[in-house]
Each structure stands twice: as C-alpha cells, then as structure tokens.
Protein backbone atom coordinates (compact mmCIF):
# COMPACT_ATOMS: atom_id res chain seq x y z
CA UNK A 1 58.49 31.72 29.73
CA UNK A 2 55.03 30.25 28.25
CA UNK A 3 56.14 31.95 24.72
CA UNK A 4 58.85 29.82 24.77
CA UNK A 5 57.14 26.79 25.92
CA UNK A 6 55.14 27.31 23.03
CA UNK A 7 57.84 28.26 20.47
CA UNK A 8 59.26 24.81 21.59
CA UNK A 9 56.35 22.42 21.45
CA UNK A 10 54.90 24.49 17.89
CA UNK A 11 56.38 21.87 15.59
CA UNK A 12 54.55 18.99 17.61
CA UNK A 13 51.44 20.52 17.63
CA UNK A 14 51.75 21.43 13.88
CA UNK A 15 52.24 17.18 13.79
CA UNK A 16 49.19 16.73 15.33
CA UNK A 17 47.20 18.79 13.70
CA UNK A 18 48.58 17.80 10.38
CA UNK A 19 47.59 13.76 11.77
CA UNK A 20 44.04 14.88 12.55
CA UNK A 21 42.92 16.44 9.36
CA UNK A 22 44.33 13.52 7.19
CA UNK A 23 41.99 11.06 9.44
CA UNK A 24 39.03 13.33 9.08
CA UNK A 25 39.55 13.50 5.02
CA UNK A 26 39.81 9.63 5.22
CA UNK A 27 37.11 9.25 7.58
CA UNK A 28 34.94 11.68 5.09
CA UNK A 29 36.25 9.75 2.09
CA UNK A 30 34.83 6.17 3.38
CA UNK A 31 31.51 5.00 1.92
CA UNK A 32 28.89 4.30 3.92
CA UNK A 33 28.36 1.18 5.87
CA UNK A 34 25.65 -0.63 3.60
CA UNK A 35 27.53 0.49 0.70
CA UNK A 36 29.98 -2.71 0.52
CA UNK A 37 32.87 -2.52 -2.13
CA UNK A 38 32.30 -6.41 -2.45
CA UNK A 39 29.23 -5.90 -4.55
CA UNK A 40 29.81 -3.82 -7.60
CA UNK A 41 29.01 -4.04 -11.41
CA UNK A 42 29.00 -7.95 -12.43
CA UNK A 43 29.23 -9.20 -8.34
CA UNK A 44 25.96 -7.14 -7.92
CA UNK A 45 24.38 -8.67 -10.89
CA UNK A 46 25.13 -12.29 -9.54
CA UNK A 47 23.86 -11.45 -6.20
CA UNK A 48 20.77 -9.94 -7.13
CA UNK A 49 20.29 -13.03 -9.35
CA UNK A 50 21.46 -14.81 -6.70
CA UNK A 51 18.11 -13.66 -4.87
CA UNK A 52 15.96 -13.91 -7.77
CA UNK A 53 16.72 -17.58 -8.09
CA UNK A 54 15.89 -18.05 -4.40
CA UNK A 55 12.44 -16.40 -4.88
CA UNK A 56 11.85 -18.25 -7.82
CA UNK A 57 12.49 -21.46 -5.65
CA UNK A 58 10.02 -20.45 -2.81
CA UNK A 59 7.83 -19.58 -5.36
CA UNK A 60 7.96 -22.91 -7.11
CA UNK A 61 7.78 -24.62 -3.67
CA UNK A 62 5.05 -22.57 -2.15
CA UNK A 63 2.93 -23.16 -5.61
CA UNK A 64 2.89 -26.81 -4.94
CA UNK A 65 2.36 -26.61 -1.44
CA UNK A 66 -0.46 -24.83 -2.23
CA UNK A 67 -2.20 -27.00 -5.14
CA UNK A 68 -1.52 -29.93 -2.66
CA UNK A 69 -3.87 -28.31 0.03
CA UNK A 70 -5.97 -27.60 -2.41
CA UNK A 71 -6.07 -31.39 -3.60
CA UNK A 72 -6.50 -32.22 -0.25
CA UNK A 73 -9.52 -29.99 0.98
CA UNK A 74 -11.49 -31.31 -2.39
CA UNK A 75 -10.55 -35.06 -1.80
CA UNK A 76 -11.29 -34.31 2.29
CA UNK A 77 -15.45 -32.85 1.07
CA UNK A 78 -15.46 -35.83 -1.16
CA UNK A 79 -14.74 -38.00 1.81
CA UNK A 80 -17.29 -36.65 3.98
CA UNK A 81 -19.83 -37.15 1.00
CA UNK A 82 -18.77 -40.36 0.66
CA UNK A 83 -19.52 -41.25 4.32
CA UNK A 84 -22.80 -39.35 4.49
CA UNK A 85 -23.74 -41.70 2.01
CA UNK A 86 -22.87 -44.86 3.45
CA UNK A 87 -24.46 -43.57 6.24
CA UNK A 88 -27.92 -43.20 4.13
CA UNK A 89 -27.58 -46.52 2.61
CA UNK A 90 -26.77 -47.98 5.67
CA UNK A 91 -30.29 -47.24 6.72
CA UNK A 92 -31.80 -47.68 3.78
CA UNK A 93 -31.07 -51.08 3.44
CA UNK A 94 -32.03 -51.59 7.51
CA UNK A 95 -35.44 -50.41 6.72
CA UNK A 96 -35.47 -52.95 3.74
CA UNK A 97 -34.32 -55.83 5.79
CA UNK A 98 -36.39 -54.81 8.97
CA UNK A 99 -39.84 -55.33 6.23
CA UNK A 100 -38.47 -58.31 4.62
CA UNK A 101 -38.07 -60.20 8.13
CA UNK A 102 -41.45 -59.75 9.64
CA UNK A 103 -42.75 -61.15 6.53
CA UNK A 104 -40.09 -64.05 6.12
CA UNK A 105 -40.52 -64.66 9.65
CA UNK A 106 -44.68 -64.80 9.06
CA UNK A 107 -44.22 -67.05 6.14
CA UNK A 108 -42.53 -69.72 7.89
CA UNK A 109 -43.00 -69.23 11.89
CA UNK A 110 -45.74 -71.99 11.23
CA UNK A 111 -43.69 -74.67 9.65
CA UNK A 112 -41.51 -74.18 12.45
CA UNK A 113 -38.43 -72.93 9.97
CA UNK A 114 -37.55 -69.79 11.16
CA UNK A 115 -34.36 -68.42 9.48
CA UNK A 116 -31.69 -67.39 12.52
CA UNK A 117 -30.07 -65.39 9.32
CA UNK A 118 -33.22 -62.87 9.85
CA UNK A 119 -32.32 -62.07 12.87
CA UNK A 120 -29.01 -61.14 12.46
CA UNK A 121 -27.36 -57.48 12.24
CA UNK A 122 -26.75 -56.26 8.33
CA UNK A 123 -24.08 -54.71 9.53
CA UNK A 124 -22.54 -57.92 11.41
CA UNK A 125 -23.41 -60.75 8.95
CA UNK A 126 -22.26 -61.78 5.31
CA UNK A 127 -24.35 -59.44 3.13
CA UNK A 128 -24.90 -61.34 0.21
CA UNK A 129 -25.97 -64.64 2.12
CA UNK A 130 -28.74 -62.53 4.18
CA UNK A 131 -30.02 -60.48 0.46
CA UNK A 132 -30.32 -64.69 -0.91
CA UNK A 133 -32.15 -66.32 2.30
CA UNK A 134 -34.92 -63.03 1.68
CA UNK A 135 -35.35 -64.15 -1.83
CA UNK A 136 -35.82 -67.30 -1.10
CA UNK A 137 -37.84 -66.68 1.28
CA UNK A 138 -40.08 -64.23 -0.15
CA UNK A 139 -43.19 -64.37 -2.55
CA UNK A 140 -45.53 -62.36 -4.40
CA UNK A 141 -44.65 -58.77 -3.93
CA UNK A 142 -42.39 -59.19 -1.37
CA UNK A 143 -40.56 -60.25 -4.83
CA UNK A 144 -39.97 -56.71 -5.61
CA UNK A 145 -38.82 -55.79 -1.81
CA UNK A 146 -36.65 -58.37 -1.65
CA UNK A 147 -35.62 -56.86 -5.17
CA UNK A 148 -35.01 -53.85 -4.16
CA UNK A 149 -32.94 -55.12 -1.00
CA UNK A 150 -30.46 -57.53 -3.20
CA UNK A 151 -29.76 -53.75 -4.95
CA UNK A 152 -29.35 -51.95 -2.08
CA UNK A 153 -27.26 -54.40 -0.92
CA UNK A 154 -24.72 -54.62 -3.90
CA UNK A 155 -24.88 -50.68 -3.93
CA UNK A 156 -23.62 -50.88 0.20
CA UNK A 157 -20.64 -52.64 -0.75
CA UNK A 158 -19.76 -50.69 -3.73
CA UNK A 159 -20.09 -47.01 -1.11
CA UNK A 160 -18.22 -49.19 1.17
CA UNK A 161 -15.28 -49.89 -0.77
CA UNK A 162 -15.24 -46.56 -2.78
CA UNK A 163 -15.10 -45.09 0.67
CA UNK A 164 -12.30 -46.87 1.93
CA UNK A 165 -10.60 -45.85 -1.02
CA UNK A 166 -11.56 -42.17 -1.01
CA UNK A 167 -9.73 -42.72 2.67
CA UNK A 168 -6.79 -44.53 1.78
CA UNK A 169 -6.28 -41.65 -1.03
CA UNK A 170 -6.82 -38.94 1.72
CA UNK A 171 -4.27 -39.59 3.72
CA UNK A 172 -1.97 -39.98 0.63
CA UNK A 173 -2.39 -36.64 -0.23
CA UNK A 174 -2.16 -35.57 3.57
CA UNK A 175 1.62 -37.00 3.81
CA UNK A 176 2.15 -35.51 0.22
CA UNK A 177 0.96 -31.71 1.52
CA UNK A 178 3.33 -32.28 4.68
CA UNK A 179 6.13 -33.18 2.87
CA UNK A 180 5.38 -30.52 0.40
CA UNK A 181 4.69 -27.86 3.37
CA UNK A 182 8.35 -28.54 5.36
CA UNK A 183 10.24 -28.40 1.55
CA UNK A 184 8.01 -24.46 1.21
CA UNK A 185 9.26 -23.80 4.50
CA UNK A 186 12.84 -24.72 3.77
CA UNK A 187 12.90 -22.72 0.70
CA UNK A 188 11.49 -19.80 2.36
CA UNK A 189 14.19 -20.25 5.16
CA UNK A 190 17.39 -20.23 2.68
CA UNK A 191 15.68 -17.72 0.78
CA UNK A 192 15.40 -15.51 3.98
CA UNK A 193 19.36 -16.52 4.53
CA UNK A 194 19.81 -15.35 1.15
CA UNK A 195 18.46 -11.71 1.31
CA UNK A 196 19.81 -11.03 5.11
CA UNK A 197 23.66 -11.59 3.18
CA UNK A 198 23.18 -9.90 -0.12
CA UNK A 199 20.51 -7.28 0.60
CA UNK A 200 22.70 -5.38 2.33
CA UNK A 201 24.88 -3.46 0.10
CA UNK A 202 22.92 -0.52 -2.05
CA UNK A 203 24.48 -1.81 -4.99
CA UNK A 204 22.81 -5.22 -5.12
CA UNK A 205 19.34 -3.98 -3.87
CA UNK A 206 19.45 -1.31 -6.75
CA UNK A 207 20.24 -4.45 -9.24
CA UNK A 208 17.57 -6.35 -7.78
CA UNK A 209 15.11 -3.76 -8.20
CA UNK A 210 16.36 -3.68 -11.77
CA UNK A 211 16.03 -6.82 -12.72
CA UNK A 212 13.02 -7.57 -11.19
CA UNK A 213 11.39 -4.59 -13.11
CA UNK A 214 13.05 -5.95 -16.44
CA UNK A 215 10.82 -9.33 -15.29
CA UNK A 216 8.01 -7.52 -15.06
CA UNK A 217 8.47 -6.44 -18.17
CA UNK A 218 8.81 -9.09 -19.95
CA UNK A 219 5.88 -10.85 -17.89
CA UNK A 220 3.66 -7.77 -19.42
CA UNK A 221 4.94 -8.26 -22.92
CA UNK A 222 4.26 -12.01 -22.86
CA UNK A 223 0.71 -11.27 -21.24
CA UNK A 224 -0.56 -8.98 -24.07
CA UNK A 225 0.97 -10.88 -26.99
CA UNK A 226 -1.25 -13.68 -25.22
CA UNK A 227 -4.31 -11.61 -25.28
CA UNK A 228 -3.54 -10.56 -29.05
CA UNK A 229 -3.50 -14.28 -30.01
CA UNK A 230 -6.50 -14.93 -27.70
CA UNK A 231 -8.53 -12.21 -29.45
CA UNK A 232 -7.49 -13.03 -32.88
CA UNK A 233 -8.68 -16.56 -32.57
CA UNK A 234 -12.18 -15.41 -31.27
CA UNK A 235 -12.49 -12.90 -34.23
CA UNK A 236 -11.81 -15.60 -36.21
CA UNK A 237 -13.98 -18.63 -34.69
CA UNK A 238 -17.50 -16.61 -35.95
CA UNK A 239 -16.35 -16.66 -39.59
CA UNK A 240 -15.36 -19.87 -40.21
CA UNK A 241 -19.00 -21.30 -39.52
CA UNK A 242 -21.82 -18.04 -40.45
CA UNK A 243 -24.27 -20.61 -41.94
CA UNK A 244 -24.43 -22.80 -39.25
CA UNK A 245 -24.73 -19.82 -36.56
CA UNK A 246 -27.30 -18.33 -39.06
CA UNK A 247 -29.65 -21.75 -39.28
CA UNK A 248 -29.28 -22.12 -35.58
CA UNK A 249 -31.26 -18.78 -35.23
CA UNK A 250 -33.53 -19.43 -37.93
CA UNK A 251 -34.30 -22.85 -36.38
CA UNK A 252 -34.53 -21.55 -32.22
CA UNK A 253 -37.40 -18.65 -33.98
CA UNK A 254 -39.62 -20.69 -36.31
CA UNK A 255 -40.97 -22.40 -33.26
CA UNK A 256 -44.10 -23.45 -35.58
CA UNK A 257 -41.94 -25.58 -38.00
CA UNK A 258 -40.70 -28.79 -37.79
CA UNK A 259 -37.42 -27.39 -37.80
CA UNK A 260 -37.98 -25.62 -34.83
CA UNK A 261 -38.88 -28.04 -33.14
CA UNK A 262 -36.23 -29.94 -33.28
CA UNK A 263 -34.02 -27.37 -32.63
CA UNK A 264 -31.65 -27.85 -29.53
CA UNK A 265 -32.30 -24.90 -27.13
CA UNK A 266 -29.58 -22.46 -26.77
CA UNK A 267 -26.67 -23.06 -24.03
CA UNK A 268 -27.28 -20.42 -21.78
CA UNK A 269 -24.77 -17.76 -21.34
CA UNK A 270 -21.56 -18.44 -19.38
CA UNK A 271 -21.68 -16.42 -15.85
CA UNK A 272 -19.85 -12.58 -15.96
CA UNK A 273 -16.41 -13.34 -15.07
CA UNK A 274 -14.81 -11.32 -11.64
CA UNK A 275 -13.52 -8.19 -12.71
CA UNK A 276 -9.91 -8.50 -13.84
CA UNK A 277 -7.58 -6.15 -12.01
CA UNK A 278 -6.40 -3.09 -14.09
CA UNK A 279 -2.74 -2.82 -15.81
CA UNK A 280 -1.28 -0.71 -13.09
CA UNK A 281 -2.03 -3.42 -10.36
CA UNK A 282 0.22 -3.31 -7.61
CA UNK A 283 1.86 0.09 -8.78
CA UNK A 284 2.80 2.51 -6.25
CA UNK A 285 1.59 -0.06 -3.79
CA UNK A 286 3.54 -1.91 -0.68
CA UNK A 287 4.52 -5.52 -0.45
CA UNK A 288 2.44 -6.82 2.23
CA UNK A 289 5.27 -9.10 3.66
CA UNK A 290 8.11 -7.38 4.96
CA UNK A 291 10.41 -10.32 4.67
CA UNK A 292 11.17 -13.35 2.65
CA UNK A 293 8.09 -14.69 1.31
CA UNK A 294 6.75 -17.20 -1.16
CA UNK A 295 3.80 -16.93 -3.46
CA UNK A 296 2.15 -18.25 -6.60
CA UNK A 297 -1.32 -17.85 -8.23
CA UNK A 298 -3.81 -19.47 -6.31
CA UNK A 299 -6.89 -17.62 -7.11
CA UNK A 300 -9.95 -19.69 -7.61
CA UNK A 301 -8.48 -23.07 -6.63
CA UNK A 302 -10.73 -25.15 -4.21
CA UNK A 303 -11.19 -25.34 -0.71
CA UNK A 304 -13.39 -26.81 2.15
CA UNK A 305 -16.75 -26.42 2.19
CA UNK A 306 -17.61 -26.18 -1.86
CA UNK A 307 -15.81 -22.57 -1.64
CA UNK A 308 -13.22 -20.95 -4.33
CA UNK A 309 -9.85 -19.14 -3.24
CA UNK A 310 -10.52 -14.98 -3.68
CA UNK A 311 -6.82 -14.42 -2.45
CA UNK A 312 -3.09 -15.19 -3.02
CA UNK A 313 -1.32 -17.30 -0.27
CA UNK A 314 2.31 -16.02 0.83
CA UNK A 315 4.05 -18.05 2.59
CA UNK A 316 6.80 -16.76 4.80
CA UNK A 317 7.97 -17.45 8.54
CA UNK A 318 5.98 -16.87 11.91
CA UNK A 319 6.35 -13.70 12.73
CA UNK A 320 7.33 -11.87 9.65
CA UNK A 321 6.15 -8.33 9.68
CA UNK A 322 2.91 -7.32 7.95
CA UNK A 323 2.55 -3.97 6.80
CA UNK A 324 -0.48 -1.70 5.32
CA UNK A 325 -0.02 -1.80 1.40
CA UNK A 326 -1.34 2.06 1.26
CA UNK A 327 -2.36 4.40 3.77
CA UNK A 328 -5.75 4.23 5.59
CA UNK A 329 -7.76 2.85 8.31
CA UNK A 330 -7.47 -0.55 9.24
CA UNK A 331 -9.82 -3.16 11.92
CA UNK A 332 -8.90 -5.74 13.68
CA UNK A 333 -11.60 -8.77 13.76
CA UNK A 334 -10.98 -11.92 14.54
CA UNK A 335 -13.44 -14.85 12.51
CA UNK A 336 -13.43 -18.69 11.90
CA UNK A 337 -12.01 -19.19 8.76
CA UNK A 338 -9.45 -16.16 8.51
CA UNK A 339 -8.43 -16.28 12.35
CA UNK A 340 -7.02 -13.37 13.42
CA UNK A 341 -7.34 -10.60 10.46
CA UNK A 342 -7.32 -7.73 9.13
CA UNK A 343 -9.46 -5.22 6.93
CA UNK A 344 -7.66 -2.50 5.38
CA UNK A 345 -9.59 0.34 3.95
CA UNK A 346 -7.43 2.10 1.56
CA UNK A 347 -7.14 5.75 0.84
CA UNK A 348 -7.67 5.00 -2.56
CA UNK A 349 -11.02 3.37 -1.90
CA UNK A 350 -9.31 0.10 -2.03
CA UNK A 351 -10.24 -2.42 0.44
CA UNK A 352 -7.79 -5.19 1.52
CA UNK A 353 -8.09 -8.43 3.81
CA UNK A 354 -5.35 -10.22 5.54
CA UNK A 355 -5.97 -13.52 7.28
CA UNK A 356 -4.25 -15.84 9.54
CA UNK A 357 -2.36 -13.31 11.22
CA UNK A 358 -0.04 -14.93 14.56
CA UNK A 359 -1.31 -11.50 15.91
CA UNK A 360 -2.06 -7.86 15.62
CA UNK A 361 0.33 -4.69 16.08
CA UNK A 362 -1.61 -1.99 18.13
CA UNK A 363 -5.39 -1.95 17.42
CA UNK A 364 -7.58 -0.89 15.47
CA UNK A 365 -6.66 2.66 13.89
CA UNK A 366 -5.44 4.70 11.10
CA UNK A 367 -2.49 4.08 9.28
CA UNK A 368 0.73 4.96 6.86
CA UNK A 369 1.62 2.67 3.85
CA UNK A 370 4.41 0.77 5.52
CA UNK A 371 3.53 0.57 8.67
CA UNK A 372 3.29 -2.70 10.85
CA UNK A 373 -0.19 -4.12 11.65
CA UNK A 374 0.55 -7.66 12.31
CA UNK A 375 2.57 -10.48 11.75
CA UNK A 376 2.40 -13.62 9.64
CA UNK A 377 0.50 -16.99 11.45
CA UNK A 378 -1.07 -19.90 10.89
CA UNK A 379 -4.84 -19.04 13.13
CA UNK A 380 -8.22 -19.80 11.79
CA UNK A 381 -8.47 -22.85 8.42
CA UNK A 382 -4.73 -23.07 7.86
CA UNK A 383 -2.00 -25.41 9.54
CA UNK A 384 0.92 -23.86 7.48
CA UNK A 385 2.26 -20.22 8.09
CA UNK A 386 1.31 -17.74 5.84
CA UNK A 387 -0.86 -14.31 4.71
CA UNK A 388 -3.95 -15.09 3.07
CA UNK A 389 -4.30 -11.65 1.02
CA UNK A 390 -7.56 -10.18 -1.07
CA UNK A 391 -7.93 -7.01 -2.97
CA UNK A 392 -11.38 -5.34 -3.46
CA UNK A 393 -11.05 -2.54 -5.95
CA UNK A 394 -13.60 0.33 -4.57
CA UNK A 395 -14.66 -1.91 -1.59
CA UNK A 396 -16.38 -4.84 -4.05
CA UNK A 397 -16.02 -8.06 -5.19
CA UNK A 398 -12.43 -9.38 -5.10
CA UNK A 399 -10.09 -9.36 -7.91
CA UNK A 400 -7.27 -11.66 -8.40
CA UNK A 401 -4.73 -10.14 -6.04
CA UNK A 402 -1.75 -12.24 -7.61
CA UNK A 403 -0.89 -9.03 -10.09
CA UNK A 404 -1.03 -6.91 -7.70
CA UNK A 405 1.38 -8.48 -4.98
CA UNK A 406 3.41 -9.69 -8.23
CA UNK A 407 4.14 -5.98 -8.85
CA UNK A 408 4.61 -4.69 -5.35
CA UNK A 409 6.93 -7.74 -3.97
C-alpha cells in the first residue's frame, strides 16, 4: 500500500523539488542588498560626484562660517579695548576737571562769580562748553591744566564715537556669522541627505573613494609645483642684489666708520615657523567624524583673547559620532574653552585633541581606531556645532591638522 502511495505522488514530489532548487539558484544568484543595480559605471560616477559637490558646498559654507567668527572674536577684543579705554579717559579727564574747579572756584568765590558749569557732571554736561568756561577761567599754570583738559576732552569724544562705531560694526558682523552659521548648517544637512541615498550601493562608495583619491592627487601635484615656484624665486631673490647684501655687511661691521654708523641695524630674524606636517599626513589614519561634515583651513586665524587657531573646525550635526583616528588611550577632561574633550594618545606617539564634544562615549580608556568616544557639540567657546580637532606629532607643538583630516575624510 505505502509503495504505491508513493509510486503515485513521485511525479509531484519530483515538481517540488525541481521548484525548490530553481529558487535557491535564484536566491544564490541575487546580489547583495547594498549592491544596487541602479548605480553602475556612468550612474556611479554621477552619484559619487553627486556627493563630492555636496562636500564641496559644506566646505565652502563652513569656510565662511568660520572666517566670520573669526571676524567677529577680533572685532569683539577690539570692542572691549575700546571700552577699557573710554573707561580710562573717562577718569582721566574727571581728575583734570576735579583740579581745574577748586582753582576756578578759588579764583572767583570772592567776586561772588562762581561758575554753576563747575559744578556740573563731565559726563552729564556739554563737553566743550565746560573745557571753554576752565580756560577762561584759568591763569598762569593752570594755563597748561586747563590745556591739557581741552585735549583730553576732544580725545573723550573721539573714544566715544569710535566706540560706538566699533559697536554698531559688532553686531553687524554678529547677524552676518548667524546668517552664515544656519546656511553651514543647511549645507551640512542636504549634504547628510545626500550620502544616506547614494552611499549605499558599493558601487558608488568605491567611485567616491576614487575620485576623491584622484583629488588628492591633483591637490599634491598643485602643492609641490607651488613649492618649486616658491623655491625658485627665493634662489633667485639673493642674486639679483649681491652688492647691496655685501655693503650692508660691510657697513653693520665697520662700527668705527662713518658708514657704520649710519648703518640701519639688521631686522631681526622672523620667528621658526610650527612644524609643517609630513607628506603622508592623514594616511592610514581615520576620519574623525563619522558622518557628514564640513571643514576648511582654519589654522592660525584669530580668536578671543589675542589667541591663534592650532586646529581645523568640522562642522557637522549634534550628535554625529566621533571616533579615535588610530588606536590608543584616550581621557576624558572637561575645560573652559574646549568644553567637554578629548585627548587621544596615539599608538604612533601621536597625540590628538577634540573639543566641544555634546558628550563622551564610555570613559576614559583604551581604544581601537574607529571606535566611538563621543559625539559632536557645541560646549565650552563655541555657539555653533562642531569638532574642534589638533594634531601633535610625537606629543608636541601642534601642526596644521587641515592635511591630515583632508586625507583621512
């Protein structure tokens, strides 16, 4: 009986069979999921220029973010110069009109004219008419005080008006660095809208990579033909003029001659430069942002305080990922300026600080290149989200970092 049950139902379970191996070899067959068939040869070009373009926007936009706030910390010290010294003027010219009255007032209490002027607030009463009824008033050497007062009036009124103009020009460039901020932002937004639909297929993040490398590339190129030209010119700067080189070192050693003397003394030499980061910056190294991001060279521009930018800014949105650029040991430390941050010592001996962190991942410990330790704020000196990133090559002084994140990002 089950024999010929089965001799019955063979040729539908041959069918079956045959049905199930066909969907397995198309199953097997399929590419994988990131592997779109959208995105091949020239659509995989245009996307990945597609993103290039987009980077090249934030860039742009996070650049002059970046020189505004720069703008604006310089004109915001020269502000607060500018009202430290009204503020010593102000007093200056208090004291002066403080000496001036008791002798005005001693000149003519006995005629019985007493100037009401004198007793009158500087800062309350018409400037000009008080510095005229003191000379006027005034007589033998309280000539010169009286002087003195008429110029520290007319130099009042010019700190006055240079400061209200130093404000007026401050909030100018406030309103320009907002405006400037929310179009970064926006940039770095469609940029991250961008790269969440095109980064997904293999195809157009291996033509990314491509391109981006071919940049590169060219960037190098450019940069050495620069440097050729650079040191060509210097070569040629000492040849054009020996005998005026050669009788400015006569003249600076025959200090007994007339010659000599006259001689203008020697500019003194220009201050070492920072050491510039080596050609392989960046190589074999992590981007710091693992997202969309923004950037532009920023080292050495001004900021608060009489202090120079030893980083690169990167903007990108709260929150983003940050990861370790190489493997080491990294501590967390929180500080004014940098607000929450982080020092990175490398395993190459490289140190690395990032500032402004929202907040830490974990604590302090060792770590892998790639892995999370924080993610992108605005904490500490900053109102705009972003990393504030240095590089110190062997744990010193810090190098430009902008070739380095150039490279890795």
């Amino acid at each position: 009986m089950l024999s010929e049950i089965g001799a019955r139902h063979r040729p539908a379970v041959l069918a079956l069979a045959l049905a199930l191996a066909i969907m397995l070899a198309s199953v097997g067959s399929m590419p994988p999921e990131h592997a779109s068939a959208e995105h091949t040869g020239a659509e995989a070009e245009r996307a990945a220029g597609e993103i290039l373009d987009a980077r090249d926007r934030a860039n742009a936009a996070a650049e002059a973010m970046f020189d505004a706030e720069s703008r604006l910390d310089t004109l915001t010290v020269e502000l607060t110069a500018a009202e430290q010294r009204l503020g010593e003027l102000e007093r200056e010219v208090s004291v002066l009109r403080s000496g001036l009255a008791d002798a005005a007032v001693r000149q003519f209490v006995g005629a019985g004219q007493a100037p009401l002027m004198l007793f009158s607030d500087v800062t309350r009463s018409n400037d000009g008419a008080t510095a005229r009824v003191y000379l006027g008033a005034a007589t033998g050497s309280e000539l010169i005080r009286a002087d003195d007062f008429d110029a520290a009036i007319d130099e009042l009124d010019h700190a006055r008006n240079e400061l209200e103009d130093r404000r007026s020009e401050t909030v100018r460039a406030g309103e320009d660095f907002a405006n400037l901020q929310a179009t970064a932002e926006a940039e770095v937004l469609r940029l991250q809208q961008v790269e969440q639909e095109r980064l997904q297929d293999a195809a157009v993040q291996h033509e990314l990579e491509r391109q981006r490398q071919a940049r590169l590339e060219q960037e190098r190129k450019e940069r050495e033909q620069e440097q050729q030209r650079q040191a060509a010119a210097a070569a040629a700067q000492p040849a054009s003029s020996p005998s005026r080189s050669s009788s400015a070192s006569a003249g600076s050693s025959n200090s007994g001659g007339s010659s000599g003397a006259s001689a203008a003394a020697p500019a003194p030499a220009p201050a070492a430069p920072a050491p510039a980061p080596p050609a392989n910056a960046g190589s074999g190294m992590a981007c710091p942002v693992a997202g969309p991001r923004g950037f532009s060279d920023t080292w050495g521009d001004p900021r608060s305080g009489g202090r120079r930018h030893e980083g690169v800014d990167m903007m990108s949105p709260g929150g983003t990922p940050l990861v370790a650029v190489e493997s080491g040991s990294a501590r967390f430390k929180a500080n004014k300026l940098g607000g929450n941050a982080v020092w990175l010592q490398g395993s190459s001996g490289t140190r690395y600080y990032y500032a402004h962190l929202s907040a830490w991942e974990g604590s302090s410990r060792s770590v892998s290149k790639g892995e999370v330790i924080g993610y992108v704020g605005a904490t500490g000196n900053t109102s705009a989200n972003h990393l504030h990133f240095e590089v110190h090559p062997g744990g010193g002084v810090a190098v430009n970092p902008y070739p380095y994140v150039r490279s890795a990002c």
